[in-house]
Protein backbone atom coordinates (compact mmCIF):
# COMPACT_ATOMS: atom_id res chain seq x y z
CA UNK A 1 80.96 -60.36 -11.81
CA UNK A 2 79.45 -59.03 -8.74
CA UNK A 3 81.25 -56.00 -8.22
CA UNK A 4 79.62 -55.09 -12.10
CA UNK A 5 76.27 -56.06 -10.21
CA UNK A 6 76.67 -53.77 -7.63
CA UNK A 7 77.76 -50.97 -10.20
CA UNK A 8 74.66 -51.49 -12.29
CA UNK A 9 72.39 -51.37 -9.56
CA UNK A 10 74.08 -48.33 -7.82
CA UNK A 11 73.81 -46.49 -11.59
CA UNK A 12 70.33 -47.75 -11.73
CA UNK A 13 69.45 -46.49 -8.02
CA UNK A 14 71.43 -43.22 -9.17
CA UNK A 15 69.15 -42.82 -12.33
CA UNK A 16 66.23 -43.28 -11.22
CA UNK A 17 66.79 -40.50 -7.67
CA UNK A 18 67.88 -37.81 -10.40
CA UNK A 19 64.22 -39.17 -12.56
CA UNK A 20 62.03 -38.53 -9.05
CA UNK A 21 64.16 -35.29 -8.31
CA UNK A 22 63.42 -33.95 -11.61
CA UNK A 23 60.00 -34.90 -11.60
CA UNK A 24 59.52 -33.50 -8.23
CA UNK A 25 61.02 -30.17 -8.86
CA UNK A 26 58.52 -30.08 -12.05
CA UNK A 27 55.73 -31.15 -9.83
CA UNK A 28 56.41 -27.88 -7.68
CA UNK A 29 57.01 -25.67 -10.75
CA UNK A 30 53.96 -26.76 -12.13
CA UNK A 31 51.41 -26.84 -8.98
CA UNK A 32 51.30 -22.65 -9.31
CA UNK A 33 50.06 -22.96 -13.09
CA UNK A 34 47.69 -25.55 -12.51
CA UNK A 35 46.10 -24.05 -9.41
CA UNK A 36 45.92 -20.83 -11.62
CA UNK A 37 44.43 -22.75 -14.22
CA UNK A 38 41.54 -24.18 -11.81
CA UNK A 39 40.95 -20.84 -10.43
CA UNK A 40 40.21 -19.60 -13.68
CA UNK A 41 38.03 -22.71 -14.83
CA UNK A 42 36.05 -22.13 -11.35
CA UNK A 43 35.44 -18.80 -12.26
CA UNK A 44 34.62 -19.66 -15.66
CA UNK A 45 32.12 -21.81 -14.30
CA UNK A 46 30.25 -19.62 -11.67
CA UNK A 47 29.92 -16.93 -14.81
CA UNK A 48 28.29 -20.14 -16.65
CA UNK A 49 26.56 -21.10 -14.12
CA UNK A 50 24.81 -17.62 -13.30
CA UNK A 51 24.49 -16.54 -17.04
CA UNK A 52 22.63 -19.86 -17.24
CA UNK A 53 20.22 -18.92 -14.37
CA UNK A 54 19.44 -15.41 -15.72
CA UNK A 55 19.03 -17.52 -19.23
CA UNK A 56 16.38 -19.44 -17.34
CA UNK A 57 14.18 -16.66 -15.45
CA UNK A 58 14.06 -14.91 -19.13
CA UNK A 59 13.32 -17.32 -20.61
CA UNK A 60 10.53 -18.45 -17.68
CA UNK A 61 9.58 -14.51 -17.58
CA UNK A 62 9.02 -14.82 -21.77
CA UNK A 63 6.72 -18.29 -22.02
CA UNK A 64 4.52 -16.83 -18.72
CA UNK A 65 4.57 -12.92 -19.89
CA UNK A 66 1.05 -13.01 -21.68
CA UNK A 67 -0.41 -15.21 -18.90
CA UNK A 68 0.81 -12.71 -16.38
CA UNK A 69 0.39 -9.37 -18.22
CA UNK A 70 -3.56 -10.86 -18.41
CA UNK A 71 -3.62 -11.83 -15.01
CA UNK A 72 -2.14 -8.30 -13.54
CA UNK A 73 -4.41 -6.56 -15.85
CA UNK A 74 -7.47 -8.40 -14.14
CA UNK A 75 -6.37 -7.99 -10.29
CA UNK A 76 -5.33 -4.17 -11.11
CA UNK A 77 -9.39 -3.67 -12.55
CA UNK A 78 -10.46 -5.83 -9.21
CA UNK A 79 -8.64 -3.62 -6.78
CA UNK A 80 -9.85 -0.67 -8.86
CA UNK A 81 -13.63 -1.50 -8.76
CA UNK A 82 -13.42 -2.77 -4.93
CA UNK A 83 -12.23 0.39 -3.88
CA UNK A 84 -14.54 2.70 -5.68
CA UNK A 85 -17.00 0.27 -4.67
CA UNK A 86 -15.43 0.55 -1.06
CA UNK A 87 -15.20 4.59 -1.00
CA UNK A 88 -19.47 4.51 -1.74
CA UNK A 89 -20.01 2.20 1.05
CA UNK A 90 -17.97 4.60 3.78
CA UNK A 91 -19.66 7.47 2.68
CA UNK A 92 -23.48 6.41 2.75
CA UNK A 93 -21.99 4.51 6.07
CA UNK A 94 -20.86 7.99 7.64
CA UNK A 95 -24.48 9.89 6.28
CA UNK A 96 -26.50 7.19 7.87
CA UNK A 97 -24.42 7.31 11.50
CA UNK A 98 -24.72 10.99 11.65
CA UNK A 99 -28.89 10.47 10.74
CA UNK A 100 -29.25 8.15 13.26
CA UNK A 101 -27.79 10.84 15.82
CA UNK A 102 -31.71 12.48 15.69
CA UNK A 103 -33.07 9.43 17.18
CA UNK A 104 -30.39 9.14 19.90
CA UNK A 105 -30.80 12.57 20.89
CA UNK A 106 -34.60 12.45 20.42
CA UNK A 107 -34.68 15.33 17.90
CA UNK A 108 -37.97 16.92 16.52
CA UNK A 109 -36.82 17.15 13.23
CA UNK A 110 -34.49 13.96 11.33
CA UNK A 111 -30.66 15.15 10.27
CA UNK A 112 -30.11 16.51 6.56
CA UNK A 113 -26.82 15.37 4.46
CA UNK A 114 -26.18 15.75 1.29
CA UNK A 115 -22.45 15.02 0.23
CA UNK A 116 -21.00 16.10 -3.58
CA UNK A 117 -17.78 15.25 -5.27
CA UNK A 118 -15.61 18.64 -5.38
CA UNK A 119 -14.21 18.95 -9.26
CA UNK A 120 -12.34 22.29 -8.74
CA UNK A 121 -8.50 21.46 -9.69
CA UNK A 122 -7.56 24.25 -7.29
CA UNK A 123 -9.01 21.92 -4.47
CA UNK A 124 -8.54 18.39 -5.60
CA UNK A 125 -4.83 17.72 -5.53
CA UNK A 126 -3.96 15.11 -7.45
CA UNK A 127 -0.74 12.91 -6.32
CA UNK A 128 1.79 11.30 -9.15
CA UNK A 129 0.59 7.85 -10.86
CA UNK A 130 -2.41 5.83 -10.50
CA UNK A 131 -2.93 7.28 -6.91
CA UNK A 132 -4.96 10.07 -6.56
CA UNK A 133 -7.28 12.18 -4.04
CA UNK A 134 -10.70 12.91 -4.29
CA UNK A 135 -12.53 15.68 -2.05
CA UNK A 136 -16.07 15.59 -1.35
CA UNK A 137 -18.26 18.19 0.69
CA UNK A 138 -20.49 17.10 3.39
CA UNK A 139 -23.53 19.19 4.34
CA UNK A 140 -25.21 18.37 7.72
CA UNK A 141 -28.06 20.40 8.97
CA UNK A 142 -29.58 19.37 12.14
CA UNK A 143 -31.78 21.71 15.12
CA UNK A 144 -30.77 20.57 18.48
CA UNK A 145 -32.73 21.34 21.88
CA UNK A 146 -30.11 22.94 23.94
CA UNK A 147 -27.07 24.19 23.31
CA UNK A 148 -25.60 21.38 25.67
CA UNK A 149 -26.92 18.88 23.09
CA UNK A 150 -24.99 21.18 20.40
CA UNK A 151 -21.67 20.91 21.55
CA UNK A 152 -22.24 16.61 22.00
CA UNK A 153 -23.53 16.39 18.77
CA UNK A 154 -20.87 18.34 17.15
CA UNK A 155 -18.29 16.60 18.87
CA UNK A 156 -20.28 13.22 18.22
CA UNK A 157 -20.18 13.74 14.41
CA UNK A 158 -17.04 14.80 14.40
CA UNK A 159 -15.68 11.60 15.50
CA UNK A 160 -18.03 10.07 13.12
CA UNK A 161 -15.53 10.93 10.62
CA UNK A 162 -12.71 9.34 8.96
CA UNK A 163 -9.22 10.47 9.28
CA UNK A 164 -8.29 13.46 7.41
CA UNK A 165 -11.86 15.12 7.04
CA UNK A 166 -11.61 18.87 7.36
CA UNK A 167 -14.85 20.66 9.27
CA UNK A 168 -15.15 23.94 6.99
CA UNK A 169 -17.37 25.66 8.98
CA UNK A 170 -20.51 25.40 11.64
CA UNK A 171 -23.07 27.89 11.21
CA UNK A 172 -25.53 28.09 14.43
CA UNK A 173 -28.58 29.94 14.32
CA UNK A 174 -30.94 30.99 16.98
CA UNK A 175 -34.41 30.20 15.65
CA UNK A 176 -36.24 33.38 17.65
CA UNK A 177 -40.01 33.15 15.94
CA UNK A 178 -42.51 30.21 15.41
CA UNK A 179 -42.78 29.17 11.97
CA UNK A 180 -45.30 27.09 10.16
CA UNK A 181 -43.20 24.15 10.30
CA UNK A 182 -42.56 24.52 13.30
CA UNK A 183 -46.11 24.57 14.78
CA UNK A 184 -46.83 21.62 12.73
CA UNK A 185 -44.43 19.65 15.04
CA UNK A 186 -45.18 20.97 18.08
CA UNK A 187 -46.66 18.95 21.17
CA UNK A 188 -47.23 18.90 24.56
CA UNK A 189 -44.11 16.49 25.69
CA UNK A 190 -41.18 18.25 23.61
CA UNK A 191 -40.51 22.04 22.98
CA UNK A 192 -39.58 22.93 19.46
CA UNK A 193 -35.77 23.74 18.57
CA UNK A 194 -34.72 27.04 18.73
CA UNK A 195 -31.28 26.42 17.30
CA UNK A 196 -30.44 25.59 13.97
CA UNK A 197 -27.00 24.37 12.93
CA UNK A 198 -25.03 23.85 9.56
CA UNK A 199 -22.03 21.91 9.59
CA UNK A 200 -19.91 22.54 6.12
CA UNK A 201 -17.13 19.12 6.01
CA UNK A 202 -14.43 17.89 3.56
CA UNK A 203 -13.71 14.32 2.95
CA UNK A 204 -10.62 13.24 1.20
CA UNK A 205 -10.41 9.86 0.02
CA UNK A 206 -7.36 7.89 -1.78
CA UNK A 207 -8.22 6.48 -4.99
CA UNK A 208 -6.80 3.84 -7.26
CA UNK A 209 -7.14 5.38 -11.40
């Protein structure tokens, strides 16, 4: 009776090492498939997960497109009126600093400017897209003393300017006979000009169209 124990429990001991060999040997076969399989689920996944997140921005970028094609719309008109508005107030900036150069150099006669837009396409280059360049002539006419006050004043004015102005020309005239005017302004403490100078400048300026 006991040796038929023993033999049942060594059979039983015997089955069960082949069951747990088996099963192991599957377990081994089978870890490359399933760690295939959860590669491909991960990058299932990530592809879901990022097709989701574009989903969302569209659909974000759809609900707020009016709101934001109204709102661009304004700030574009708002940059475009501040810097026409801008450009004005340089240029009457720059006409009044060079006018004011007559009382600094205590001249008989105040400073003339007169600045124009150019329109002649063979002058105004135009760049690609909304940015452009306008030119504009400045005209100053002024009669310095000496020719020492001349050469300040030019030099003054030019550095009056903003980058990228152009001086065309500078006309100076020796004024050799009285004139009517002149006389008119004459006086004992100051002698009247006898120089008379034109200054012929081009002013670029970026725009926004």
């Amino acid at each position: 009776m006991l040796d038929k124990l023993v033999i049942h429990l060594k059979n039983v001991i015997f089955f069960k090492a082949i069951i747990y060999i088996i099963a192991l040997i599957a377990l081994f076969l089978l870890i490359p498939v399933i760690k295939e399989n959860l590669t491909t689920a991960s990058e299932r996944y990530n592809k879901a997960y990022s097709f989701l997140q574009d989903a969302d921005l569209k659909l974000d970028s759809i609900i707020n497109f009016e709101d934001e094609i109204l709102k661009k719309h304004e700030q574009y008109d708002a940059l475009s009126n501040q810097h026409e508005h801008l450009g004005c107030i340089n240029r009457t900036r720059i006409t009044h600093s060079i006018k004011q150069l007559a009382n600094k150099y205590n001249l008989l006669e105040p400073i003339s400017t007169d600045i124009a837009r150019i329109f002649n396409t063979g002058q105004t280059a135009n760049t690609s897209g909304h940015i452009k360049l306008h030119h504009y002539e400045l005209n100053v006419q002024f009669k310095p003393k000496n020719y020492a006050d001349l050469f300040i004043m030019t030099k003054h004015i030019y550095n009056l300017l903003p980058k990228g102005s152009i001086v065309i020309s500078t006309k100076v005239n020796s004024i050799d006979a009285l004139t009517p005017k002149i006389v008119n302004i004459l006086n004992k403490n100051n002698a009247p000009a006898p120089i008379n100078v034109k200054m012929k400048i081009h002013l670029r300026e970026i725009v926004y169209e």
